[in-house]
C-alpha atoms as a PDB file:
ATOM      1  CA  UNK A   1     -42.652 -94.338  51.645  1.00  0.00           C
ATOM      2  CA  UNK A   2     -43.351 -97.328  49.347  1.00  0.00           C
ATOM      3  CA  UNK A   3     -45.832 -98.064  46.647  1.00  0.00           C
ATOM      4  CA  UNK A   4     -46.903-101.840  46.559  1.00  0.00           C
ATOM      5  CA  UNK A   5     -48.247-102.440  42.734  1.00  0.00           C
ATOM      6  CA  UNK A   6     -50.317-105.302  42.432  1.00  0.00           C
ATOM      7  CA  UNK A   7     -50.384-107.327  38.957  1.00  0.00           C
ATOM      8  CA  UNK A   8     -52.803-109.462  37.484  1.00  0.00           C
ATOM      9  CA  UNK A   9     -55.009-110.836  35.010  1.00  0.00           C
ATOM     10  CA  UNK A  10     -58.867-109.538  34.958  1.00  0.00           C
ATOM     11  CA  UNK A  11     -60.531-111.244  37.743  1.00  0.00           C
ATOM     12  CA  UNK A  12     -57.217-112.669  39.879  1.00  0.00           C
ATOM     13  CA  UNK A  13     -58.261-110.502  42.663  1.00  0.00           C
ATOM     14  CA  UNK A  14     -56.068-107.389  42.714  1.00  0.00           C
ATOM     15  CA  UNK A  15     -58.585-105.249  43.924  1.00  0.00           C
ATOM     16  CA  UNK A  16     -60.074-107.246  46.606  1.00  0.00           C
ATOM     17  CA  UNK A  17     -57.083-108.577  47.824  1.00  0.00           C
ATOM     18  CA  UNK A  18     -55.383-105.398  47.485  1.00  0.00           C
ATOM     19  CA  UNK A  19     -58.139-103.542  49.489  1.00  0.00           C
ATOM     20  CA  UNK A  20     -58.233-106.825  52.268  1.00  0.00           C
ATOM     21  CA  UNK A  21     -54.529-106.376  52.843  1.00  0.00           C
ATOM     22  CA  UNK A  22     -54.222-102.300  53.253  1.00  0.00           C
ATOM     23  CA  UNK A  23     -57.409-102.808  55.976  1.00  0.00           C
ATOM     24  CA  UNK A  24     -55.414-105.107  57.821  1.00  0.00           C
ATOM     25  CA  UNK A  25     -51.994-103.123  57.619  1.00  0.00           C
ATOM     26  CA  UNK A  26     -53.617 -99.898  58.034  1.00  0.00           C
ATOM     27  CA  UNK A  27     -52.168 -98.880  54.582  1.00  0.00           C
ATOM     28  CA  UNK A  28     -54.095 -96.872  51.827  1.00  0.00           C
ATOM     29  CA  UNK A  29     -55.262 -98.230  49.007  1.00  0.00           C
ATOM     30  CA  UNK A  30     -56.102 -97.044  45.625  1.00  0.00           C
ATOM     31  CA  UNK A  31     -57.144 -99.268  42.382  1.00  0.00           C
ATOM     32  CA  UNK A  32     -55.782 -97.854  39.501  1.00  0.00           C
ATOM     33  CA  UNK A  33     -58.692 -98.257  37.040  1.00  0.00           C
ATOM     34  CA  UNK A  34     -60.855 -96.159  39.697  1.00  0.00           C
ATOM     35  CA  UNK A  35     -58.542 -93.594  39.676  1.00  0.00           C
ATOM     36  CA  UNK A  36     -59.507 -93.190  35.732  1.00  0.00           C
ATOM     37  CA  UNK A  37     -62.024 -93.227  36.213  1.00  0.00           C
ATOM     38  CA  UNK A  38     -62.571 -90.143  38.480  1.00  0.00           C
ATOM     39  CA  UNK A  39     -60.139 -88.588  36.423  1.00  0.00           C
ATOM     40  CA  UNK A  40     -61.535 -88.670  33.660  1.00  0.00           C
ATOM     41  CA  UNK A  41     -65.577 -88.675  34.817  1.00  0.00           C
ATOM     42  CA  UNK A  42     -66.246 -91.924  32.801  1.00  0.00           C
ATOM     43  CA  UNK A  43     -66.603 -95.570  33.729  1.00  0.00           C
ATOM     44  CA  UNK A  44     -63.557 -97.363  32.507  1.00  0.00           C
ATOM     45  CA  UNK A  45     -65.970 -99.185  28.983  1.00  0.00           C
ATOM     46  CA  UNK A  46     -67.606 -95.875  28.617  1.00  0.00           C
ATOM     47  CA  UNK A  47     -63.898 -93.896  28.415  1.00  0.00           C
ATOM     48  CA  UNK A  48     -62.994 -97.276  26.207  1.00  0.00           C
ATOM     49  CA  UNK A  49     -66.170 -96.553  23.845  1.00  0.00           C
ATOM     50  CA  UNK A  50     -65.917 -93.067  23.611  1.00  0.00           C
ATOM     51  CA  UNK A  51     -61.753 -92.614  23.362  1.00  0.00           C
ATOM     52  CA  UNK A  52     -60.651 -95.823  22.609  1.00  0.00           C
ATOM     53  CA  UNK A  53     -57.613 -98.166  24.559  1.00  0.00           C
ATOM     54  CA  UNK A  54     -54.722 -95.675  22.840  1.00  0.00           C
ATOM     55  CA  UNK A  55     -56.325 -92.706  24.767  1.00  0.00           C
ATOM     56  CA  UNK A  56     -57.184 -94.720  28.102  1.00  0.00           C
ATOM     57  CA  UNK A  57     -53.324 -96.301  27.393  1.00  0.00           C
ATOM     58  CA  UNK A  58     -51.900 -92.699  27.811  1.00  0.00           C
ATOM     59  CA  UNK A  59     -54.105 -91.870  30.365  1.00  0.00           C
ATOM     60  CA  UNK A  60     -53.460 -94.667  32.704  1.00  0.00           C
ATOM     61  CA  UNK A  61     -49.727 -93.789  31.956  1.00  0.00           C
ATOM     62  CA  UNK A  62     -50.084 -90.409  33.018  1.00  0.00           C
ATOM     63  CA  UNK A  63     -51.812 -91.108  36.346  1.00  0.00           C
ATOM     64  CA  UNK A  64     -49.358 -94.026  36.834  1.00  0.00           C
ATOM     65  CA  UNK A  65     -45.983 -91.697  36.981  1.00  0.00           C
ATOM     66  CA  UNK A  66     -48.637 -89.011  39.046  1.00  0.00           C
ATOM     67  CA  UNK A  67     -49.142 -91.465  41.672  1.00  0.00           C
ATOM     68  CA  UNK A  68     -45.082 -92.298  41.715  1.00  0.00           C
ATOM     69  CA  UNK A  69     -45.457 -91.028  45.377  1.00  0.00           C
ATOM     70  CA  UNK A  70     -47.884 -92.915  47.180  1.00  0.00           C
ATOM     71  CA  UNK A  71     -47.142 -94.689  50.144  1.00  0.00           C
ATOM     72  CA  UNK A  72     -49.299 -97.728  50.247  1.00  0.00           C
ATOM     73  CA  UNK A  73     -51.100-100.687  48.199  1.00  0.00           C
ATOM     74  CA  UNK A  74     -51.876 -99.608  44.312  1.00  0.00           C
ATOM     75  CA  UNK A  75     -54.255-101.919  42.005  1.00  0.00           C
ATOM     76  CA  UNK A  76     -53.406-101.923  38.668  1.00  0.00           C
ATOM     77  CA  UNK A  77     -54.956-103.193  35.603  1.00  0.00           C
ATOM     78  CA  UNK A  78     -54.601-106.202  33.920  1.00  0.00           C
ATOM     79  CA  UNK A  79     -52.787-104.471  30.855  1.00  0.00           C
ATOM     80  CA  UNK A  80     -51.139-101.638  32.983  1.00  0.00           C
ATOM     81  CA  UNK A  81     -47.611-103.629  33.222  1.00  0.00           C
ATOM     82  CA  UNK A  82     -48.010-104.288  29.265  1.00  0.00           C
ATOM     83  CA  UNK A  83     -47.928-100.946  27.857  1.00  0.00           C
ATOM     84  CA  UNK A  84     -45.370 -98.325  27.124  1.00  0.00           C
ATOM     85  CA  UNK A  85     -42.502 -99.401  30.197  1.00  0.00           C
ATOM     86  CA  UNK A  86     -44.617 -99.656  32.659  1.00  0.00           C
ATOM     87  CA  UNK A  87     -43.498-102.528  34.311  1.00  0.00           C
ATOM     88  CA  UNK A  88     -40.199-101.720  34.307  1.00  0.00           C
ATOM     89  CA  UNK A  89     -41.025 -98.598  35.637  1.00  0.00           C
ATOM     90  CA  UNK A  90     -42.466 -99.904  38.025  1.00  0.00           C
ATOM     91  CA  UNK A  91     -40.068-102.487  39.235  1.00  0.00           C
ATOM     92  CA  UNK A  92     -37.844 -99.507  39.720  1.00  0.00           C
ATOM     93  CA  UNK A  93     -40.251 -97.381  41.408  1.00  0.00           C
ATOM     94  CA  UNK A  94     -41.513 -99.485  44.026  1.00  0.00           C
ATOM     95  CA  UNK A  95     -42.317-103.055  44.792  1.00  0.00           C
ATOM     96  CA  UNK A  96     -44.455-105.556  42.355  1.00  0.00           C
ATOM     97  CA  UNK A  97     -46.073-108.252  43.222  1.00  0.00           C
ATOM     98  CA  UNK A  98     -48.262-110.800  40.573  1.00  0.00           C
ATOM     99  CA  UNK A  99     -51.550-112.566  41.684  1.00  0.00           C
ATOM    100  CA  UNK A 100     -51.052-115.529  39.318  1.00  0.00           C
ATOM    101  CA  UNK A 101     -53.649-117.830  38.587  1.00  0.00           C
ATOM    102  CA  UNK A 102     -54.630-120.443  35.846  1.00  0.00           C
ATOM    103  CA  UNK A 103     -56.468-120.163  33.007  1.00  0.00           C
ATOM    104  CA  UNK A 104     -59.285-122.592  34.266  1.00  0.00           C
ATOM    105  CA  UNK A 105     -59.523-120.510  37.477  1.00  0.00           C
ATOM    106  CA  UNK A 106     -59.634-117.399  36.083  1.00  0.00           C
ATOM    107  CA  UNK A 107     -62.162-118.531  33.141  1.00  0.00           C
ATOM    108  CA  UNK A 108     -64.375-119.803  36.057  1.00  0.00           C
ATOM    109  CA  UNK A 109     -64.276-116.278  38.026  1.00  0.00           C
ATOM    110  CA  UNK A 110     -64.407-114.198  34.510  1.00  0.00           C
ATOM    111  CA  UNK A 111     -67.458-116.498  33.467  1.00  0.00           C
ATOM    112  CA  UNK A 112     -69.253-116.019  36.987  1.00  0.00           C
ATOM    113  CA  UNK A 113     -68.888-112.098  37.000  1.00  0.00           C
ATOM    114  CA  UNK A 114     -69.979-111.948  33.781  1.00  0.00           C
ATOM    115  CA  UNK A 115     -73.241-113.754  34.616  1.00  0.00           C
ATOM    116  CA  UNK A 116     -73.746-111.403  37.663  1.00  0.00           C
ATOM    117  CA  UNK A 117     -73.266-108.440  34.817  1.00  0.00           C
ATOM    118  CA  UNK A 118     -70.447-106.961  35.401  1.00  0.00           C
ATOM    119  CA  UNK A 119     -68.720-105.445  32.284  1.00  0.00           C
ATOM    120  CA  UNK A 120     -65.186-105.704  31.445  1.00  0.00           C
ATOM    121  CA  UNK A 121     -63.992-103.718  27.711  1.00  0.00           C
ATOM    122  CA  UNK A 122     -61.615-106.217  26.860  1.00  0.00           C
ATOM    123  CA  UNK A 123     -64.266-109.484  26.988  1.00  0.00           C
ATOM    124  CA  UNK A 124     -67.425-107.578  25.227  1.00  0.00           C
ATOM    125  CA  UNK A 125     -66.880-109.212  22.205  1.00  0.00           C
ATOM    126  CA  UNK A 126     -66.198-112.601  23.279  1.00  0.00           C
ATOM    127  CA  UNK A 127     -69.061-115.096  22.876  1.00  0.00           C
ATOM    128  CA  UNK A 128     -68.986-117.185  25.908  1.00  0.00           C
ATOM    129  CA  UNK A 129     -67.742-120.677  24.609  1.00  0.00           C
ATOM    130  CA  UNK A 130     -64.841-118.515  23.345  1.00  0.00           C
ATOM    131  CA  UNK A 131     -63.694-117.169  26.701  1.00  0.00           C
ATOM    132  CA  UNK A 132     -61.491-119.871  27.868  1.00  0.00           C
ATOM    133  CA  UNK A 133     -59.472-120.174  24.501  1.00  0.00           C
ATOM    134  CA  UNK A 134     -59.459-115.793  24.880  1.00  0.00           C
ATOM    135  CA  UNK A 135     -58.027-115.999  28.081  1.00  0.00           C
ATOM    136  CA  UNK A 136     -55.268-118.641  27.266  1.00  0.00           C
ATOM    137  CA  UNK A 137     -53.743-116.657  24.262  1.00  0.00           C
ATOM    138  CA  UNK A 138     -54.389-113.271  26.584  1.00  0.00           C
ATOM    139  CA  UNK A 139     -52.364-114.528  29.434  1.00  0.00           C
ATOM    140  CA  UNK A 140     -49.638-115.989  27.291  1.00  0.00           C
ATOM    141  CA  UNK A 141     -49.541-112.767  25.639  1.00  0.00           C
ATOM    142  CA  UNK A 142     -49.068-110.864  28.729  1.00  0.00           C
ATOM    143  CA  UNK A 143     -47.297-113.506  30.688  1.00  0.00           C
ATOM    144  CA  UNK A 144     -43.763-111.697  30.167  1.00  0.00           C
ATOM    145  CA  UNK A 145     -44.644-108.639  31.784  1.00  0.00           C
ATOM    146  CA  UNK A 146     -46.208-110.047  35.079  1.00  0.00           C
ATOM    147  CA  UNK A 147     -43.358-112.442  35.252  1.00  0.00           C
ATOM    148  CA  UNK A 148     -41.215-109.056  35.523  1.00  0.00           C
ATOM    149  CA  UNK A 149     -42.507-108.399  39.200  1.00  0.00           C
ATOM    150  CA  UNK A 150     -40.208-108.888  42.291  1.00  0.00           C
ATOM    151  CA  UNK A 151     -43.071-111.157  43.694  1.00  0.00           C
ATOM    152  CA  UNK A 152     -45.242-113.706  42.881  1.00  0.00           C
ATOM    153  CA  UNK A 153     -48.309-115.308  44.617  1.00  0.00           C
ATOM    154  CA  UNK A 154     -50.412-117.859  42.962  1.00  0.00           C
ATOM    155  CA  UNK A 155     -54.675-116.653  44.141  1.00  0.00           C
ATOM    156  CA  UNK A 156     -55.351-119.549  43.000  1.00  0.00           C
ATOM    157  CA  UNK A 157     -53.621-121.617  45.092  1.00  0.00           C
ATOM    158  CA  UNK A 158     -54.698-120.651  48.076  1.00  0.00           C
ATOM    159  CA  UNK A 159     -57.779-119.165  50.028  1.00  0.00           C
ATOM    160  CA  UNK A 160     -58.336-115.408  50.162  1.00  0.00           C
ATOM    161  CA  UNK A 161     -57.458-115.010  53.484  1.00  0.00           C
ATOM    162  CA  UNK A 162     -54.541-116.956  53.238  1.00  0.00           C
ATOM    163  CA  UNK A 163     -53.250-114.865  49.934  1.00  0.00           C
ATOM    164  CA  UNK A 164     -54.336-111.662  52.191  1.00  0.00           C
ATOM    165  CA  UNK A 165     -52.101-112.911  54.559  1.00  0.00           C
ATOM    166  CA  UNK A 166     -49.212-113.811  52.517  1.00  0.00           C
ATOM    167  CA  UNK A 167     -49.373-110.356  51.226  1.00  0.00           C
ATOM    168  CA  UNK A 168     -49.054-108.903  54.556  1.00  0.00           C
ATOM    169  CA  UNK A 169     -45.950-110.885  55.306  1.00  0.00           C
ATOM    170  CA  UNK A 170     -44.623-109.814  52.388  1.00  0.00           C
ATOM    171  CA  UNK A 171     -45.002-106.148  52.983  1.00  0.00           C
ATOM    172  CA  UNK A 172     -44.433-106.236  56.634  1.00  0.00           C
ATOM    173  CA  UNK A 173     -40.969-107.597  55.311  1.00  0.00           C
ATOM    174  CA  UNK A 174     -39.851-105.509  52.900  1.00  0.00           C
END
């Protein structure tokens, strides 16, 4: 039994990916944030409105150690290796792997989501000529925590299918 975290800025593809790769491995899959968001009957920028990132912080925590057990792929949030020990935690509880990308990539995926309306907490107050620079000092910020996983693989490097791919040589390895 083996949990695969996956790490990642907003919009590097954990949960697609993630989801692409259990299908083709037969493995379950499970995105953190969704999780949440069941648990706690609230989308994940209504639970941020309402309780603020402290409360979703502890909650994510929580669910995080709960979910110690599952065998198969896990999505996690952007900040989930960035708060408390997670990360380390992790590392030690299972295998890690970081969807790295570049800022200009990931600016150009953020910027087309959130023209197709799809609302992410963290960006809702960031005008849209500010994004780029956000996501730079962001990612710097949380830089030293993805670097902490056992694995790296750079989305956006490489096509989809060929990052869905590498991910299932990767756990068909290990």
């Amino acid at each position: 039994m083996k949990t695969w975290y996956l790490w990642g800025y907003m919009g590097s593809g954990k949960s697609s990916l993630g989801r692409a790769v259990a299908h083709k491995l037969n493995l379950e899959f499970k995105d953190l944030d969704h999780v949440i968001a069941q648990e706690s009957g609230m989308t994940i920028p209504e639970f941020m409105q309402k309780r603020g990132e402290l409360a979703f912080r502890k909650l994510e925590r929580q669910l995080l150690i709960e979910h110690q057990d599952f065998d198969g792929i896990l999505s996690c949030g952007g900040g989930t290796p960035c708060y408390y020990d997670n990360a380390d935690w992790m590392v030690e509880h299972g295998q890690t792997i970081y969807l790295s990308a570049s800022v200009g990539w990931l600016h150009q995926r953020l910027a087309a989501s959130r023209a197709r309306g799809t609302k992410r907490p963290l960006l809702s107050g960031v005008a849209d000529e500010d994004l780029a620079e956000f996501i730079a000092k962001h990612l710097f910020e949380r830089l030293p925590f993805y670097q902490k996983a056992a694995h790296k693989i750079a989305v956006d490097k490489n096509s989809s299918d060929q990052v869905v791919a590498m991910l299932a040589e990767l756990i068909q390895t290990k």
